[in-house]
C-alpha atoms as a PDB file:
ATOM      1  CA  UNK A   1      31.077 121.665 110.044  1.00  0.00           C
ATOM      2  CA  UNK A   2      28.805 123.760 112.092  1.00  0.00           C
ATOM      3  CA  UNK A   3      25.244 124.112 111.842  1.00  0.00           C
ATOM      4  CA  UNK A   4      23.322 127.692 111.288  1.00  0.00           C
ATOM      5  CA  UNK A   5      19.850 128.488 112.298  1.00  0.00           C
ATOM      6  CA  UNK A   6      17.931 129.057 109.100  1.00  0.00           C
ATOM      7  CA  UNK A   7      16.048 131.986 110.180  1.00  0.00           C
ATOM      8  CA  UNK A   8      13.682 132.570 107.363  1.00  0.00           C
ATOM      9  CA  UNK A   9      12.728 136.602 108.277  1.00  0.00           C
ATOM     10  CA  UNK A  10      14.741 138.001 111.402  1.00  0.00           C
ATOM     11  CA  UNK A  11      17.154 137.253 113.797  1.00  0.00           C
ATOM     12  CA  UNK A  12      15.966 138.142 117.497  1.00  0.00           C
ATOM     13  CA  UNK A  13      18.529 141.292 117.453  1.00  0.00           C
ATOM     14  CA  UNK A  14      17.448 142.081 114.083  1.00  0.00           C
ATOM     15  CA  UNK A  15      13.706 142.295 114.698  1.00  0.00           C
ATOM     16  CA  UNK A  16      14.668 144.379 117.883  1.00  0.00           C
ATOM     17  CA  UNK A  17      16.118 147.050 116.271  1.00  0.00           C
ATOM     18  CA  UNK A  18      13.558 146.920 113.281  1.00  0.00           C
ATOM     19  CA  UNK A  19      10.837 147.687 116.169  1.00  0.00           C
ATOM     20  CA  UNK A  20      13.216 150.113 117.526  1.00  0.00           C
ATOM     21  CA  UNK A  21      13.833 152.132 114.506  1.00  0.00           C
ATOM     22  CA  UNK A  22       9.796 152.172 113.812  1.00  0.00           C
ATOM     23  CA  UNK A  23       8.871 152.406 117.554  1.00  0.00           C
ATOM     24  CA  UNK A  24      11.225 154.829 119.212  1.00  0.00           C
ATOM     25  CA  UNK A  25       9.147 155.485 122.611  1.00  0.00           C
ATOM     26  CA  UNK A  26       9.476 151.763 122.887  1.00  0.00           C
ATOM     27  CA  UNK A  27      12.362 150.956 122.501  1.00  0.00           C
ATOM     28  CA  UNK A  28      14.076 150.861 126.065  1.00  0.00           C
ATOM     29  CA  UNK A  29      15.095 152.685 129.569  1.00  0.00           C
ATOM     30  CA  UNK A  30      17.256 154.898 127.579  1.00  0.00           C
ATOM     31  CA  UNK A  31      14.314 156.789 125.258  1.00  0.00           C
ATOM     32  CA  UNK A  32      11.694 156.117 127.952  1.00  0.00           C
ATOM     33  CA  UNK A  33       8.362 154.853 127.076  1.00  0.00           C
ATOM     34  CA  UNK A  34       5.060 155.584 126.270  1.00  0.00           C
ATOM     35  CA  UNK A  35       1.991 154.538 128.739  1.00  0.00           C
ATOM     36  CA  UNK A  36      -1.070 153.204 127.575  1.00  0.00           C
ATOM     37  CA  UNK A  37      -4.080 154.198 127.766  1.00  0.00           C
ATOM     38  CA  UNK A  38      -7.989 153.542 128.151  1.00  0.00           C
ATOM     39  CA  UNK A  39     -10.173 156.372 127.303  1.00  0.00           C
ATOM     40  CA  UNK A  40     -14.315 156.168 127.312  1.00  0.00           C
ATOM     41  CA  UNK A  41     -17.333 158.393 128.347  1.00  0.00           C
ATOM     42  CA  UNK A  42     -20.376 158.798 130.398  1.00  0.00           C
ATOM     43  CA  UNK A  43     -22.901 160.924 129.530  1.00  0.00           C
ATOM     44  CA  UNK A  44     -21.191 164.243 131.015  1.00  0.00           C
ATOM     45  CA  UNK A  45     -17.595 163.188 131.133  1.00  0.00           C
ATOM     46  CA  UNK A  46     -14.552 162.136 129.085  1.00  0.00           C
ATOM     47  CA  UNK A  47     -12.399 159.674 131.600  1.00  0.00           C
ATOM     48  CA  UNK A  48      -8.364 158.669 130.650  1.00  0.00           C
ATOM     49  CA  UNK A  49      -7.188 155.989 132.668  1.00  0.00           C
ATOM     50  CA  UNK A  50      -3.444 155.326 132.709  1.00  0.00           C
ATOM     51  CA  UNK A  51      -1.233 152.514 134.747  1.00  0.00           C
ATOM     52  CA  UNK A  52       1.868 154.542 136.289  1.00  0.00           C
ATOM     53  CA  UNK A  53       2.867 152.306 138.937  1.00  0.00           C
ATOM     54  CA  UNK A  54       6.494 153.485 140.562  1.00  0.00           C
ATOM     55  CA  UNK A  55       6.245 156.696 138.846  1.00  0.00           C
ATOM     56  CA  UNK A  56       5.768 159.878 142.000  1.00  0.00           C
ATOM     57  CA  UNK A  57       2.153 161.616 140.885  1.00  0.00           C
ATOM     58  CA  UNK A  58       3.983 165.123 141.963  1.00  0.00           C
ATOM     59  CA  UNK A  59       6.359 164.295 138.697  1.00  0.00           C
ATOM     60  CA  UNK A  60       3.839 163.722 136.311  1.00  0.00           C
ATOM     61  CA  UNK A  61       2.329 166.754 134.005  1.00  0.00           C
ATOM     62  CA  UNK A  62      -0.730 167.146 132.578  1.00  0.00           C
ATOM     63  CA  UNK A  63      -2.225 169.473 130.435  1.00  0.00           C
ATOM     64  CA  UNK A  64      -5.141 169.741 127.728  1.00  0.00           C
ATOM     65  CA  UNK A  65      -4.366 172.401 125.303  1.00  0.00           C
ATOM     66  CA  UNK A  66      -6.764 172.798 121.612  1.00  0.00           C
ATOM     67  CA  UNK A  67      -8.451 169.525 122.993  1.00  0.00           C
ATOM     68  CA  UNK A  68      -5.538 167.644 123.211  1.00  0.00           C
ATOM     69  CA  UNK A  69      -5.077 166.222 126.410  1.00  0.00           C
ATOM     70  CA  UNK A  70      -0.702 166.064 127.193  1.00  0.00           C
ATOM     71  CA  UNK A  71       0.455 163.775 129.828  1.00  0.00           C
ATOM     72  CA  UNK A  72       4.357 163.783 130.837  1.00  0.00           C
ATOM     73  CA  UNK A  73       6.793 162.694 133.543  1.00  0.00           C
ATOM     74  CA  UNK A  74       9.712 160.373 134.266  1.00  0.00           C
ATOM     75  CA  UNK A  75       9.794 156.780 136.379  1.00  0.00           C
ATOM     76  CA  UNK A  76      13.213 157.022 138.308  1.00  0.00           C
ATOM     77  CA  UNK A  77      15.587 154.178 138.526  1.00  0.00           C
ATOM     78  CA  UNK A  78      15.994 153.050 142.494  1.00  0.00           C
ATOM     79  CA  UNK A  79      18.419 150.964 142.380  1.00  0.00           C
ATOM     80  CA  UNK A  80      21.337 150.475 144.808  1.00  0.00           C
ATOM     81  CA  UNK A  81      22.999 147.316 142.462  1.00  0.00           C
ATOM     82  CA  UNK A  82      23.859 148.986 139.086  1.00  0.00           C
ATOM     83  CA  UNK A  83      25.825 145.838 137.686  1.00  0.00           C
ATOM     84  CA  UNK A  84      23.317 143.255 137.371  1.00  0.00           C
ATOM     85  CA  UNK A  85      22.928 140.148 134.927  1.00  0.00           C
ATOM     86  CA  UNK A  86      19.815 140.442 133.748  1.00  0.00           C
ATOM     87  CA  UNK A  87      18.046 137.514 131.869  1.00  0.00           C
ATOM     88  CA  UNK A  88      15.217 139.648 131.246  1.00  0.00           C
ATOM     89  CA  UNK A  89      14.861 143.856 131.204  1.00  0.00           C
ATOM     90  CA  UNK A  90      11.349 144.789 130.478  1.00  0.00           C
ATOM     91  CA  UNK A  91      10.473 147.301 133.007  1.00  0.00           C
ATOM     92  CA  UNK A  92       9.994 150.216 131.110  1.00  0.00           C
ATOM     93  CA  UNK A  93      12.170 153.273 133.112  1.00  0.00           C
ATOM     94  CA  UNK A  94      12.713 157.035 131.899  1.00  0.00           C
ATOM     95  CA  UNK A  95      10.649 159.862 130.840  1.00  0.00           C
ATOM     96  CA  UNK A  96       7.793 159.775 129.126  1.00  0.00           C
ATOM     97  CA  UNK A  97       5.513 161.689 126.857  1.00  0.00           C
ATOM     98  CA  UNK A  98       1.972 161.014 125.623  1.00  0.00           C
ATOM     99  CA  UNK A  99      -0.274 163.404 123.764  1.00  0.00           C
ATOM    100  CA  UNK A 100      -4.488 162.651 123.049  1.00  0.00           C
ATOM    101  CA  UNK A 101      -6.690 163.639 121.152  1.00  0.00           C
ATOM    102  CA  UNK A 102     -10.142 164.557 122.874  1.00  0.00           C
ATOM    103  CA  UNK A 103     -13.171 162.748 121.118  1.00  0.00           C
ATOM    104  CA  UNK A 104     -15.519 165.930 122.268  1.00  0.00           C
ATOM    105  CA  UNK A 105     -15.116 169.282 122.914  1.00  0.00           C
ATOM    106  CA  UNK A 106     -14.306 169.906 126.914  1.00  0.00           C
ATOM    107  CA  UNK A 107     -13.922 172.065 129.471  1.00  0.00           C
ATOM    108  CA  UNK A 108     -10.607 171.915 130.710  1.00  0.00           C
ATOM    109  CA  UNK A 109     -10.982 174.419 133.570  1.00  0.00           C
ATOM    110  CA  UNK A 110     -12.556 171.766 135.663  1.00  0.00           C
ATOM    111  CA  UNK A 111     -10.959 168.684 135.003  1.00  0.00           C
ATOM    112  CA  UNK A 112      -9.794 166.644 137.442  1.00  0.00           C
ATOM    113  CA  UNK A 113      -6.773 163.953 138.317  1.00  0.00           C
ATOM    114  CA  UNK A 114      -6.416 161.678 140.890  1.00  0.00           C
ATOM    115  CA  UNK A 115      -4.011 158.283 141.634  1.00  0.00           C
ATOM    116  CA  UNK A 116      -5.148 155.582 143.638  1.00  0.00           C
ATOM    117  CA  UNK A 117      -2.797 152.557 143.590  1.00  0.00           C
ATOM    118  CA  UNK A 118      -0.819 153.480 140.702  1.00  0.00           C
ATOM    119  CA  UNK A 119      -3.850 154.132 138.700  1.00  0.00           C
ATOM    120  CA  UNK A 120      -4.010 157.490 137.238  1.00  0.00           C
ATOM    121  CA  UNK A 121      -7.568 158.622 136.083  1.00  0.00           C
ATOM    122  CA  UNK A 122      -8.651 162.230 134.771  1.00  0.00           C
ATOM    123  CA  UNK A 123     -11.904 163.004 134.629  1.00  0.00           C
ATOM    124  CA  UNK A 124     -12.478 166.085 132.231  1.00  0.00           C
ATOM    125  CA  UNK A 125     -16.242 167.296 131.978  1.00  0.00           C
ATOM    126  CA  UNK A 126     -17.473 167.579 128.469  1.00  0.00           C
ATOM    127  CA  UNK A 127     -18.018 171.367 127.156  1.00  0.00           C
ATOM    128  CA  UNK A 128     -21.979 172.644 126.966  1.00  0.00           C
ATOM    129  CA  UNK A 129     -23.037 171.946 123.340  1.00  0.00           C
ATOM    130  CA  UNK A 130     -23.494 175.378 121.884  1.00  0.00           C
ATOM    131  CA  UNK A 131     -27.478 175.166 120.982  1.00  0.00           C
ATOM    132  CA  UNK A 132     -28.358 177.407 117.709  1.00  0.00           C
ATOM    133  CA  UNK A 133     -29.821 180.532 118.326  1.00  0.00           C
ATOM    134  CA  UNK A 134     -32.615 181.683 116.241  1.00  0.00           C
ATOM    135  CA  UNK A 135     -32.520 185.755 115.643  1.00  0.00           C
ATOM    136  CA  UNK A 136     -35.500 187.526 115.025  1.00  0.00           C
ATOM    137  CA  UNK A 137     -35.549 189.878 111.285  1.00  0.00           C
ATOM    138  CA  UNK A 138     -37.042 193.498 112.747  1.00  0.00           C
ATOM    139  CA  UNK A 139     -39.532 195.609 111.055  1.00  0.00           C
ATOM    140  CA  UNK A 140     -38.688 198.710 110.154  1.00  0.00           C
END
C-alpha cells in the first residue's frame, strides 16, 4: 500500500495553473510578463519608476495617451544552451505590456525617460491647473 499526500486545497501544479488562468501576464516566458511599478509625486511632477534589467531601452515603448501612461517592449532570451535542466525558471522573459492610469492631469509633451542601471524612471510634469475665470456682465 502506498501512501498519498493529503493535500487539503491544491496540488503545486494545480495552484499553478489556477494563478495562470486568473493571472495571464504572469504566468511564464511564453505570455511575457508584466513589470511593476512605483509611482509618486513632487510638487510639479508625476515620477514612474520601473525595474527592466536585461531588457535594451531602444526596445521599450512608451506613450501617455487620455492620461494613461502605456509602457511596452520585449526582454530577449540570450542563451547559447537551449536544453537545460532547470530546478528553478523564474526569470520572467518575453514581451510585455503595462498600461497606467495618471493620478493628475499632465503634460505629456514634455515628459521625460531615462535608464540608469536597469532602472527606468519617467518623469512627466503635471498640467497647469486651469484657474476659473471670472467674466465681467456689460452694460448696455
Amino acid at each position: 500500500m502506498s501512501l498519498i499526500k493529503w493535500t487539503p486545497f491544491f496540488s503545486d501544479d494545480e495552484m499553478d495553473k489556477a494563478f495562470g488562468d486568473f493571472l495571464p501576464a504572469v504566468r511564464g516566458d511564453q505570455f511575457g510578463f508584466t513589470p511593476a511599478v512605483d509611482m509618486y509625486e513632487d510638487k510639479d511632477n508625476i515620477i514612474i519608476e520601473t525595474q527592466l534589467a536585461g531588457i535594451d531601452p531602444e526596445k521599450v515603448d512608451i506613450s501617455i495617451e487620455n492620461n494613461v501612461l502605456c509602457l511596452k517592449g520585449e526582454s530577449e532570451k540570450k542563451s547559447e544552451v537551449d536544453d537545460k535542466n532547470y530546478y528553478r525558471k523564474e526569470i520572467r522573459r518575453g514581451s510585455f505590456y503595462r498600461s497606467i492610469a495618471l493620478p493628475s492631469k499632465v503634460d505629456s509633451d514634455k515628459a521625460v525617460a531615462t535608464n540608469e542601471g536597469g532602472l527606468l524612471k519617467i518623469v512627466i510634469p503635471k498640467a497647469a491647473e486651469l484657474k476659473a475665470k471670472k467674466i465681467e456682465i456689460q452694460k448696455k
